[in-house]
C-alpha atoms as a PDB file:
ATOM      1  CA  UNK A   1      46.972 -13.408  85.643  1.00  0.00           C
ATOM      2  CA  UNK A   2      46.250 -16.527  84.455  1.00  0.00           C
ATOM      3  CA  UNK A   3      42.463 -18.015  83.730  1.00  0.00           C
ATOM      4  CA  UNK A   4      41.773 -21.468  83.426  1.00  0.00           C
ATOM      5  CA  UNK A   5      38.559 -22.182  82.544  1.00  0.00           C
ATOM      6  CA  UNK A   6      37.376 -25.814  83.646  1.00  0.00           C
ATOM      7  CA  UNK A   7      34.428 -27.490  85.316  1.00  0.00           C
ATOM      8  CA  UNK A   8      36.611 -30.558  86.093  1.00  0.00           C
ATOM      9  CA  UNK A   9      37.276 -28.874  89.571  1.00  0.00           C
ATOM     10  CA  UNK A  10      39.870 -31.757  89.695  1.00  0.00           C
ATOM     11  CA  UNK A  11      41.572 -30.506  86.799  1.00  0.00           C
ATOM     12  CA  UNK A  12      41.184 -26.885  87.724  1.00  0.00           C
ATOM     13  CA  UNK A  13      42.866 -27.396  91.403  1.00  0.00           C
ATOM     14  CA  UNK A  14      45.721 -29.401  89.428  1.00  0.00           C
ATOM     15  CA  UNK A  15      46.548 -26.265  87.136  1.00  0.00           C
ATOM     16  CA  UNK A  16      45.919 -23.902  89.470  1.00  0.00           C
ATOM     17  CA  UNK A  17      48.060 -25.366  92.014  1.00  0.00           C
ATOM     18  CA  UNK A  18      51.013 -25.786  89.421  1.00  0.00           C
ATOM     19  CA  UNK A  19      50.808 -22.451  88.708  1.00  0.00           C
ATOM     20  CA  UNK A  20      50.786 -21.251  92.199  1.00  0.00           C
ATOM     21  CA  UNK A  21      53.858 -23.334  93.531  1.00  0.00           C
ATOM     22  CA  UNK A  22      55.710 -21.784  90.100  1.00  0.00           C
ATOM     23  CA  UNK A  23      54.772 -17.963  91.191  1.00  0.00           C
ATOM     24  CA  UNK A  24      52.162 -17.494  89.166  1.00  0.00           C
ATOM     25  CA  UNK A  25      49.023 -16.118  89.842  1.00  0.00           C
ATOM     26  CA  UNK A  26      45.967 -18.098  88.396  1.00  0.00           C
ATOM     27  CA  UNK A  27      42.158 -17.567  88.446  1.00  0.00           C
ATOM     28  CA  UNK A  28      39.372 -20.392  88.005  1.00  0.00           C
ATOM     29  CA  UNK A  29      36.052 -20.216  86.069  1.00  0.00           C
ATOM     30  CA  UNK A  30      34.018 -23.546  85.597  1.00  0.00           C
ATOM     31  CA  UNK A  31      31.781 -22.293  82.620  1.00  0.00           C
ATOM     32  CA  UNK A  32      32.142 -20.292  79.865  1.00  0.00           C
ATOM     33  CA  UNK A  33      29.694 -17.598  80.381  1.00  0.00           C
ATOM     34  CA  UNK A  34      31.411 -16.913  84.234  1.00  0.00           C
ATOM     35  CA  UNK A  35      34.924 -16.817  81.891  1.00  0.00           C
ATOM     36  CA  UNK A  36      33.748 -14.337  79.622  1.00  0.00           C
ATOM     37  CA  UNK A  37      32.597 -12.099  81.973  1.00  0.00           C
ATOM     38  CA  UNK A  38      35.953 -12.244  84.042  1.00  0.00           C
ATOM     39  CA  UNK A  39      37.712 -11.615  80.978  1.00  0.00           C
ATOM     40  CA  UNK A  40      35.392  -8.532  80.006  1.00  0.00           C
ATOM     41  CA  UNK A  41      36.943  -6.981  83.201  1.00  0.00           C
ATOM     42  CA  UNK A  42      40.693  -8.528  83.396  1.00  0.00           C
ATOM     43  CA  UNK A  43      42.330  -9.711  80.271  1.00  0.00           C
ATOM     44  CA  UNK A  44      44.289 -12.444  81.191  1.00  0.00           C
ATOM     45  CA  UNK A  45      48.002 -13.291  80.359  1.00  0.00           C
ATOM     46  CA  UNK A  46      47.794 -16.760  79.189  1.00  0.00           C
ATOM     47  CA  UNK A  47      43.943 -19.312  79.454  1.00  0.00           C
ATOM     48  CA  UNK A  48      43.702 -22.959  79.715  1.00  0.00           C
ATOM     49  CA  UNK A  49      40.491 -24.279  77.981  1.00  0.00           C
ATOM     50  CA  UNK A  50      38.742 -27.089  78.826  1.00  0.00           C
ATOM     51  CA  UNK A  51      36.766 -27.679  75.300  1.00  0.00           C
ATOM     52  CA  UNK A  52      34.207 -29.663  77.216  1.00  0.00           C
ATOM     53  CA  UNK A  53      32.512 -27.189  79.879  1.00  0.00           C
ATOM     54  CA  UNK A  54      29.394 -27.514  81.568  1.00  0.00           C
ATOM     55  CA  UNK A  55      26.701 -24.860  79.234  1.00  0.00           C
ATOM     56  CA  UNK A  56      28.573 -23.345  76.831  1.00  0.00           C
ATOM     57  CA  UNK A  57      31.392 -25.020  75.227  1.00  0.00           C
ATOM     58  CA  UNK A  58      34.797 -23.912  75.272  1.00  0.00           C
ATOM     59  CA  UNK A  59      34.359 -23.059  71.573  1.00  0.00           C
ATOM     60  CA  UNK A  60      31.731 -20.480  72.312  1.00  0.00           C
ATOM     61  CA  UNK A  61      34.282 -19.136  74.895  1.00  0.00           C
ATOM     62  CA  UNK A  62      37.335 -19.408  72.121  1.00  0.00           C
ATOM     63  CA  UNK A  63      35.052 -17.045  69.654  1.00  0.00           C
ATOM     64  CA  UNK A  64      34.153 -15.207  72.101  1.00  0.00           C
ATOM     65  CA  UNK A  65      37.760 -14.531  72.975  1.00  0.00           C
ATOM     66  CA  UNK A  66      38.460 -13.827  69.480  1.00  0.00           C
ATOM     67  CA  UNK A  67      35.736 -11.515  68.427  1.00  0.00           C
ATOM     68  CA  UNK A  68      36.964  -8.326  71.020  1.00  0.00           C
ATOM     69  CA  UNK A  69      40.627  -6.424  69.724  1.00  0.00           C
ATOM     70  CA  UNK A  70      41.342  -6.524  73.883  1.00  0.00           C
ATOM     71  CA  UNK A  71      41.187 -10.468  74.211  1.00  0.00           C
ATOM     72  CA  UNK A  72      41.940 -11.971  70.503  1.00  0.00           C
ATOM     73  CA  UNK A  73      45.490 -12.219  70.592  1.00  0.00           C
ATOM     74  CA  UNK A  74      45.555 -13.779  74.336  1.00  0.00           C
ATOM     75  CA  UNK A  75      47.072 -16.967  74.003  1.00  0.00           C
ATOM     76  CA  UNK A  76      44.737 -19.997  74.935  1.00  0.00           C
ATOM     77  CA  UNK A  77      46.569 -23.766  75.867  1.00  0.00           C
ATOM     78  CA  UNK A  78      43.357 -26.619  74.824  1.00  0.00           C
ATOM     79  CA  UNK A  79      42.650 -28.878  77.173  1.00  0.00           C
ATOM     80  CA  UNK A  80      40.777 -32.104  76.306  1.00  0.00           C
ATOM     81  CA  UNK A  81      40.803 -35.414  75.651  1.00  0.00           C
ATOM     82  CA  UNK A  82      40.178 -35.412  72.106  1.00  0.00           C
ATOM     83  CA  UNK A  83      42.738 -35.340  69.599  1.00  0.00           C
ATOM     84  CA  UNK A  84      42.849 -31.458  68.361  1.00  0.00           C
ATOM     85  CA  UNK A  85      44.844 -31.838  65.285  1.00  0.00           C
ATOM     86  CA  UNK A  86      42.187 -31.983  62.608  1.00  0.00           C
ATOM     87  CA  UNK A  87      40.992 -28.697  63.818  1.00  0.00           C
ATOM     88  CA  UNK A  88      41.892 -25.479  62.109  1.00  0.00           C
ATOM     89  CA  UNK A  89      42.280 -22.945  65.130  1.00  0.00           C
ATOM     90  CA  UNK A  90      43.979 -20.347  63.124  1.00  0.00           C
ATOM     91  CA  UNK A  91      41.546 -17.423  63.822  1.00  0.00           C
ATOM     92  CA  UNK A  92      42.202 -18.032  67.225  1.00  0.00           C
ATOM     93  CA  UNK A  93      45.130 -17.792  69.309  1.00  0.00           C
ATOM     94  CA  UNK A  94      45.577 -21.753  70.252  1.00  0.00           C
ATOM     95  CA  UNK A  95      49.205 -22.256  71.199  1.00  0.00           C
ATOM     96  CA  UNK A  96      48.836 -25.536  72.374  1.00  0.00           C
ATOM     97  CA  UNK A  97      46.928 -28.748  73.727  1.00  0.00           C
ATOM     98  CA  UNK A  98      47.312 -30.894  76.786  1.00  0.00           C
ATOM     99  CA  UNK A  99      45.597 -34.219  77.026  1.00  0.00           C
ATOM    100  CA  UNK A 100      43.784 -34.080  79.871  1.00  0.00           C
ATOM    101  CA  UNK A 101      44.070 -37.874  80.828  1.00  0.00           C
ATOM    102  CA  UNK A 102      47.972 -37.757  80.331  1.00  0.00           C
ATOM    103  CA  UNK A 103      48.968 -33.844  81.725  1.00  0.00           C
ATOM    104  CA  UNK A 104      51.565 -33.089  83.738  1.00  0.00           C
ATOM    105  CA  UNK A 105      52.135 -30.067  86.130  1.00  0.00           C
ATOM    106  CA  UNK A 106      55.429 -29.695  84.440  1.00  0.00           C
ATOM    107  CA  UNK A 107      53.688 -28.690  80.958  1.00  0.00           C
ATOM    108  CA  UNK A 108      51.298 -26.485  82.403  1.00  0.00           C
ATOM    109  CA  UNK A 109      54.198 -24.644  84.040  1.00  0.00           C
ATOM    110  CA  UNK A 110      56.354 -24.770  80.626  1.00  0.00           C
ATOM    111  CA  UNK A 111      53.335 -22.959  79.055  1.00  0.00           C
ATOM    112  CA  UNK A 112      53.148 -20.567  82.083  1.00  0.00           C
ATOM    113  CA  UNK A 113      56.697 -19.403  81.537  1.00  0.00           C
ATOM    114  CA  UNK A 114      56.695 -19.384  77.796  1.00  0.00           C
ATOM    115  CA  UNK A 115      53.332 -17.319  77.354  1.00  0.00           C
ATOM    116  CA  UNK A 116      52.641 -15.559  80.873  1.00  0.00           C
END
């Protein structure tokens, strides 16, 4: 399963319907606090993380994430519009960013297949 956690429901019918025409099965959450408790019962494969959320950021969701032995080594994709690279996300399990303005089904599925 993967969880992508938006409130751009836009951008969450865009990844979710990537990932559905490519076989996989995806979940949505549009805050952070509805994400964490989906992942306290079903520890997803692979997350896309919207940094911006509506309530809690996605950086309350990322240490969330990281902070349980079950969830900190699930592999989270950012998803923003900021550039991410002066960030240090090494206590997390970032494998990669997607510009939300500039995304492409393709990469979403590329990320799918490499970490799902």
């Amino acid at each position: 399963m993967i969880l992508v956690v938006t409130s751009d429901e836009v951008i969450g019918g865009c990844v979710l319907r990537a990932l559905n025409k490519n076989g996989f099965e995806g979940c949505w959450s549009n805050n952070a606090i509805s994400a964490i408790e989906y992942v306290g019962e079903t520890v997803p494969d692979l997350v896309f993380l919207d940094i911006l959320l509506t309530g809690p950021d996605g950086f309350t969701f990322l240490n969330e994430m990281a902070s349980y032995a079950d969830t900190f080594a699930v592999p989270v994709v950012l998803m923003g519009e900021k550039d991410f690279s002066e960030f240090d996300f090494s206590a997390y399990s970032v494998v990669g960013f997607l510009d939300k303005k500039t995304m492409r089904p393709e990469e979403v599925v590329e990320y799918a297949k490499k970490y799902a």
